[in-house]
N, C-alpha and C. Protein backbone atom coordinates (compact mmCIF):
# COMPACT_ATOMS: atom_id res chain seq x y z
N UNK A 1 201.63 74.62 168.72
CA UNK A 1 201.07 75.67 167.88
C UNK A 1 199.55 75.76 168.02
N UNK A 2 199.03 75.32 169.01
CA UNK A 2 197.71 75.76 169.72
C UNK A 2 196.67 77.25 168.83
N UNK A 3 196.99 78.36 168.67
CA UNK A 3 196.54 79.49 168.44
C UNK A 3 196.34 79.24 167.11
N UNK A 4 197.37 78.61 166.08
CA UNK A 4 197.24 78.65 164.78
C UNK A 4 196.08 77.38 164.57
N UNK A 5 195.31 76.65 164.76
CA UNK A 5 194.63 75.56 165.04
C UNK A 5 192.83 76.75 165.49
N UNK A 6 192.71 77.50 165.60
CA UNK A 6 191.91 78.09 165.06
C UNK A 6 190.26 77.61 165.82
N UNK A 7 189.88 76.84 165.32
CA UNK A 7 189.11 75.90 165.12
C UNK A 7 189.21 74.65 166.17
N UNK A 8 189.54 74.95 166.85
CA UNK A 8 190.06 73.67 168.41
C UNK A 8 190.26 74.12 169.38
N UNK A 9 189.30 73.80 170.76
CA UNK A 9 189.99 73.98 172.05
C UNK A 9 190.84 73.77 172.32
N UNK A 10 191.78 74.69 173.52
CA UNK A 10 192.84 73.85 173.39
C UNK A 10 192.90 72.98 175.03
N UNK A 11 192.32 74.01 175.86
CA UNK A 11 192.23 73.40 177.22
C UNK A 11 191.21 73.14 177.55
N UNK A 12 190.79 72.83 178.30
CA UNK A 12 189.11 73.27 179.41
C UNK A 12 189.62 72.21 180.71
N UNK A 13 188.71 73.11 181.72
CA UNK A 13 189.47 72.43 183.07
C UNK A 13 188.40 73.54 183.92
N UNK A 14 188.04 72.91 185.14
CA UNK A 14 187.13 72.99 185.89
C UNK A 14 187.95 73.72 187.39
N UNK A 15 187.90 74.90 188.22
CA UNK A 15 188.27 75.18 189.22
C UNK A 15 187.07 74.79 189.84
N UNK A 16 187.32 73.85 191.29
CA UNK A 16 186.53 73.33 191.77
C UNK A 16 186.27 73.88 192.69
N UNK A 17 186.80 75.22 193.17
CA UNK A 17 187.35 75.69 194.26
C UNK A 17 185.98 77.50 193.72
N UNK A 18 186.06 77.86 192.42
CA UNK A 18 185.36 78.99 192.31
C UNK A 18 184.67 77.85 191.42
N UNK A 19 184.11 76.97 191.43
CA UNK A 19 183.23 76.60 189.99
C UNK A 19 183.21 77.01 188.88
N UNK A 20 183.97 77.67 188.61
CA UNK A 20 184.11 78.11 187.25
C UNK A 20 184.98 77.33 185.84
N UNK A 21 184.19 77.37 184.86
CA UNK A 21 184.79 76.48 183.50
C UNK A 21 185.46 77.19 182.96
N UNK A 22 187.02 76.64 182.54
CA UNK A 22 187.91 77.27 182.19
C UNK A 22 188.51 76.89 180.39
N UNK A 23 188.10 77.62 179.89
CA UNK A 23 188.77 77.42 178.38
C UNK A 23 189.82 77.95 178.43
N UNK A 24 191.08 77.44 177.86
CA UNK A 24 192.63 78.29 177.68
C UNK A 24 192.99 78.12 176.28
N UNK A 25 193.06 79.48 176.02
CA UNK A 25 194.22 79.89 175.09
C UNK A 25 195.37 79.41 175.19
N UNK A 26 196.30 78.75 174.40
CA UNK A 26 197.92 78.48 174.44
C UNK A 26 198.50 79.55 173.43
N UNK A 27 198.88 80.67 173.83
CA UNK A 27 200.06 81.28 172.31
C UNK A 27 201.13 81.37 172.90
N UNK A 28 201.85 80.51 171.72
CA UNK A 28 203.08 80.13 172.40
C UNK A 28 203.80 81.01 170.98
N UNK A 29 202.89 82.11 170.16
CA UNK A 29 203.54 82.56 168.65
C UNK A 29 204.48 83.88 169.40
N UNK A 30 205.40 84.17 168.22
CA UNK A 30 205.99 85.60 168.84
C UNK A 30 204.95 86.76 168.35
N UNK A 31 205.81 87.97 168.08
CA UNK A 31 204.83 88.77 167.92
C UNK A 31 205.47 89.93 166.31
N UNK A 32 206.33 89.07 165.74
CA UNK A 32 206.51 89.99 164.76
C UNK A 32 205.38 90.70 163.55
N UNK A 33 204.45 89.32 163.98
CA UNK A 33 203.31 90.22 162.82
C UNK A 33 202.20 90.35 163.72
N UNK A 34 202.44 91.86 164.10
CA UNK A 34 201.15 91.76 165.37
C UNK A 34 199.54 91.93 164.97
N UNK A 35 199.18 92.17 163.76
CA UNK A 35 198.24 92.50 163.07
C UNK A 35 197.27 90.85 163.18
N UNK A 36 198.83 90.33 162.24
CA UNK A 36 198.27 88.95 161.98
C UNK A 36 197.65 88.10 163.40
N UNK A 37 198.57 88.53 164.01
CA UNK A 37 198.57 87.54 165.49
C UNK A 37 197.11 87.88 166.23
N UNK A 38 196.92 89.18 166.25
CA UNK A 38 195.94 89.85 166.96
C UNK A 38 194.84 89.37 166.26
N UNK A 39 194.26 89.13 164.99
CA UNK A 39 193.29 88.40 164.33
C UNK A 39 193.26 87.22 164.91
N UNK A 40 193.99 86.25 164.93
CA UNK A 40 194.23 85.12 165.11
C UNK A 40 193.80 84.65 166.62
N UNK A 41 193.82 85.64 167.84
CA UNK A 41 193.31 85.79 168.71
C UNK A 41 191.99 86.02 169.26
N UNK A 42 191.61 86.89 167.92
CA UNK A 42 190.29 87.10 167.43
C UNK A 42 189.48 85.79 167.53
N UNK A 43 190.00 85.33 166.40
CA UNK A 43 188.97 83.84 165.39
C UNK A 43 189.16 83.20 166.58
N UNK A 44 190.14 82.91 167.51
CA UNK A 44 189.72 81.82 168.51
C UNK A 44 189.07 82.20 169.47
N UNK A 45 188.66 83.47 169.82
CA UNK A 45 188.12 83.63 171.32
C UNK A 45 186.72 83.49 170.94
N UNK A 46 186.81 83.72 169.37
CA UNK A 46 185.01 83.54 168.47
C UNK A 46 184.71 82.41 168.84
N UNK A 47 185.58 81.16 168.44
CA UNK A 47 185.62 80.11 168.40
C UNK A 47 184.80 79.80 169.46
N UNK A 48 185.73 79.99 170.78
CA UNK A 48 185.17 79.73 171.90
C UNK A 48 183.72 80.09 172.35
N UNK A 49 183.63 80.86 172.00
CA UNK A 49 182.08 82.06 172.15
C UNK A 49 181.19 80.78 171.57
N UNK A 50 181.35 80.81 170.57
CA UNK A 50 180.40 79.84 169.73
C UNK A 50 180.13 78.04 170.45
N UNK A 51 181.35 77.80 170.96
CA UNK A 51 181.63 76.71 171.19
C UNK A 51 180.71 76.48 172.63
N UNK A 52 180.61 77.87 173.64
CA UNK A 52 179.63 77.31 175.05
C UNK A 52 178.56 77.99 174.72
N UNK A 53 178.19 79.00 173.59
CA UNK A 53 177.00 79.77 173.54
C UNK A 53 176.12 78.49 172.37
N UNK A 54 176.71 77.53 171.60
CA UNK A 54 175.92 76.71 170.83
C UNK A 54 175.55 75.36 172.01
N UNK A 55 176.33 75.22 173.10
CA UNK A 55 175.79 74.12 173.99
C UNK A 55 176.65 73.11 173.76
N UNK A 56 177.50 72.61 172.89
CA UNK A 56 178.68 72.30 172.49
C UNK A 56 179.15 71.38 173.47
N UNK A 57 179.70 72.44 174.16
CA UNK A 57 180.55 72.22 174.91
C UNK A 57 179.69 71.81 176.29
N UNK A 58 178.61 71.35 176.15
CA UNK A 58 177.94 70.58 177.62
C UNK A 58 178.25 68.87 176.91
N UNK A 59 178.20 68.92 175.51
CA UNK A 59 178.14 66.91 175.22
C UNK A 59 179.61 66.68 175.31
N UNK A 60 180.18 67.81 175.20
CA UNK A 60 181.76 67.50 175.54
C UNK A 60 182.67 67.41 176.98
N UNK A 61 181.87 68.25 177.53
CA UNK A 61 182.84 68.37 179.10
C UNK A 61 181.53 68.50 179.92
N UNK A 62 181.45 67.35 180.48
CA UNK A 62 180.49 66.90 181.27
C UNK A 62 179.74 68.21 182.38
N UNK A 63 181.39 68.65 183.10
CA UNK A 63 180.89 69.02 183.98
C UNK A 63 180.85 70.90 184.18
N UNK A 64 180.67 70.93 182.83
CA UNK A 64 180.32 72.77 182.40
C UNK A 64 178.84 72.95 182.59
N UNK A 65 177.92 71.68 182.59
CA UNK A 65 176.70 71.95 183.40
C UNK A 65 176.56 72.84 184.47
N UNK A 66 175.74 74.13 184.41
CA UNK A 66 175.09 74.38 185.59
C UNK A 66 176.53 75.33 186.09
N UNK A 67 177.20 75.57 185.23
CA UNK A 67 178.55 76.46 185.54
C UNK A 67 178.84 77.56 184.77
N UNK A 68 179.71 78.90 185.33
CA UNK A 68 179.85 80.31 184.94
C UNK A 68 181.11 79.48 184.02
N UNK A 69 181.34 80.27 183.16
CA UNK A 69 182.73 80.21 182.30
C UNK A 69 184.36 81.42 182.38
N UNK A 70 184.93 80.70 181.75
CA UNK A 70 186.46 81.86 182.12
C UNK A 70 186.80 81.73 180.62
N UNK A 71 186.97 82.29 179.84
CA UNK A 71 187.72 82.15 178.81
C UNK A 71 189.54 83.12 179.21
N UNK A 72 190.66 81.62 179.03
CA UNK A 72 192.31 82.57 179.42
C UNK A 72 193.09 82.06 178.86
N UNK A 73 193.83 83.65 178.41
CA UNK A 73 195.11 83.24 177.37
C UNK A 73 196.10 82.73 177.88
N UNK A 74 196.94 81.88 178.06
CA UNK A 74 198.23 82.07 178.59
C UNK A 74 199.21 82.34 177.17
N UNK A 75 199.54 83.10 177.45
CA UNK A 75 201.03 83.88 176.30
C UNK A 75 201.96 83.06 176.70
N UNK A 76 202.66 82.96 176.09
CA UNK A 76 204.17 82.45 175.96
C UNK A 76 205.49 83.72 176.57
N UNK A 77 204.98 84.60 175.31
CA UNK A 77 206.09 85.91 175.09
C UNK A 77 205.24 87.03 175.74
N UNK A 78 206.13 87.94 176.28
CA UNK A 78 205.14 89.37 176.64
C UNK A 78 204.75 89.38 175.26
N UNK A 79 203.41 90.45 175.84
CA UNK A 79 202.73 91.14 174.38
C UNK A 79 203.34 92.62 174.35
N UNK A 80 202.63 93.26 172.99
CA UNK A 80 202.90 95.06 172.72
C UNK A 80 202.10 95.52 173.50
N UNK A 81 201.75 96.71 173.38
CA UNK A 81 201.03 97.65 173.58
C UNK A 81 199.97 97.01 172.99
N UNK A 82 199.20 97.19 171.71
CA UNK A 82 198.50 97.47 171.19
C UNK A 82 197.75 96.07 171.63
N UNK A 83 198.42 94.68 172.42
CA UNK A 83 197.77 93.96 172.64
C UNK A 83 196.61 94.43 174.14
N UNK A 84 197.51 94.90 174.93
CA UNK A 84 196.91 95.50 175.85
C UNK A 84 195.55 95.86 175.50
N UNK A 85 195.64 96.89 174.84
CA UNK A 85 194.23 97.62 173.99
C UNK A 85 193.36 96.20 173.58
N UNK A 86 193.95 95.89 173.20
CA UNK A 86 192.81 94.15 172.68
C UNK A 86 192.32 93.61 173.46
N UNK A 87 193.42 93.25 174.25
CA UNK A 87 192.80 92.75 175.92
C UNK A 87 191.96 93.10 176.58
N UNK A 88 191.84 94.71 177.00
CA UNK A 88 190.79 95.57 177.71
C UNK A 88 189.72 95.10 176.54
N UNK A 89 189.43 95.50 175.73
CA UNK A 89 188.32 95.54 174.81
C UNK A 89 187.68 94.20 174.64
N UNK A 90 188.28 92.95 174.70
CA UNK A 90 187.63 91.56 174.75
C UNK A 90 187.53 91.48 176.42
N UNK A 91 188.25 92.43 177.45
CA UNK A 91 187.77 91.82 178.37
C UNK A 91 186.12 92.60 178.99
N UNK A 92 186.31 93.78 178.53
CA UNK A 92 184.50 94.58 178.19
C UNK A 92 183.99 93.64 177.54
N UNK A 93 183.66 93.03 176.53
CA UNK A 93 182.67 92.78 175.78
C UNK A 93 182.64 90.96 176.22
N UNK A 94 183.67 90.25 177.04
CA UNK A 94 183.16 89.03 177.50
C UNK A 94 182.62 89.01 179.09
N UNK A 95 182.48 90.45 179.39
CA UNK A 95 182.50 90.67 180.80
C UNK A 95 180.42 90.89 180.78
N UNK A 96 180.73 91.72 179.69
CA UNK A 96 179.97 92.46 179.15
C UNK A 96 178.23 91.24 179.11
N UNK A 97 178.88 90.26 178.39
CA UNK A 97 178.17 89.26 177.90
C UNK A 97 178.16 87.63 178.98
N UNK A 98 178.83 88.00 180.17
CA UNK A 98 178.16 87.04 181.35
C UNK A 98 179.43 86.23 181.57
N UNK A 99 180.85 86.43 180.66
CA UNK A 99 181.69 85.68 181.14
C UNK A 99 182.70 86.20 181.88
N UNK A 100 183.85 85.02 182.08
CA UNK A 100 185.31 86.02 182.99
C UNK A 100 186.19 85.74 181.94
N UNK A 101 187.06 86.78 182.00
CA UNK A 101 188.64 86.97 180.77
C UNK A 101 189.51 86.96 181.63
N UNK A 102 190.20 86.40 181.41
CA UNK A 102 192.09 86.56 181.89
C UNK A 102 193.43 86.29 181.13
N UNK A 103 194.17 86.66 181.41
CA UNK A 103 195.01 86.16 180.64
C UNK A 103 196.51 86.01 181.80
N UNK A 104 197.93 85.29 181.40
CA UNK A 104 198.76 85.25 181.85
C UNK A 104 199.96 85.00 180.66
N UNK A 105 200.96 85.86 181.41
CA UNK A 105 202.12 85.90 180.31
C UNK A 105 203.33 84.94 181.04
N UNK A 106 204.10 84.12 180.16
CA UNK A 106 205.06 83.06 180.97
C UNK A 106 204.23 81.64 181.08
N UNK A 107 204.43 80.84 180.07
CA UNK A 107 203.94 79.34 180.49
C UNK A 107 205.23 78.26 180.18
């Protein structure tokens, strides 16, 4: 239950291959309350924001020094529609602001 945890990374992991620092999303939730869920997606990608934009995350993972970042969801369940729309719009505004977004459905 990764997503509901809010307040906690859940991954980070280093591609050594593009240098890039990788934070992951785990939602492993369904999607009957998509309102709720879609907030909840919210508060953690904040989370994250906060977590490499406060420096944080350099006394924690050594080797995010001197490295671009990825913030990625992996879903569990397909999403709706309306996640789509969420998706594009966090992936403008983290694109926007110097990072990479991705996401993958099936873990």
């Amino acid at each position: 239950m990764p997503l509901q945890n809010t307040n906690e990374i859940d991954v980070i992991s280093l591609n050594r291959e593009k240098g890039i620092v990788t934070l992951g999303i785990i939602d492993s939730l369904e999607w009957e309350n998509e309102e709720e869920h879609l907030l909840l997606l919210q508060e953690k990608i904040n989370v994250y924001l906060r977590f490499i934009e406060s420096g944080e995350i350099y006394s924690v993972y050594e080797d995010a020094k001197e490295r671009e970042f990825e913030i990625k969801i992996y879903f569990k369940n397909p999403f709706p529609d309306n996640c789509k729309d969420f998706l594009k719009k966090v992936s403008d505004i983290l694109n926007g602001a110097g990072y990479y977004f991705n996401f993958q459905v099936g873990i």
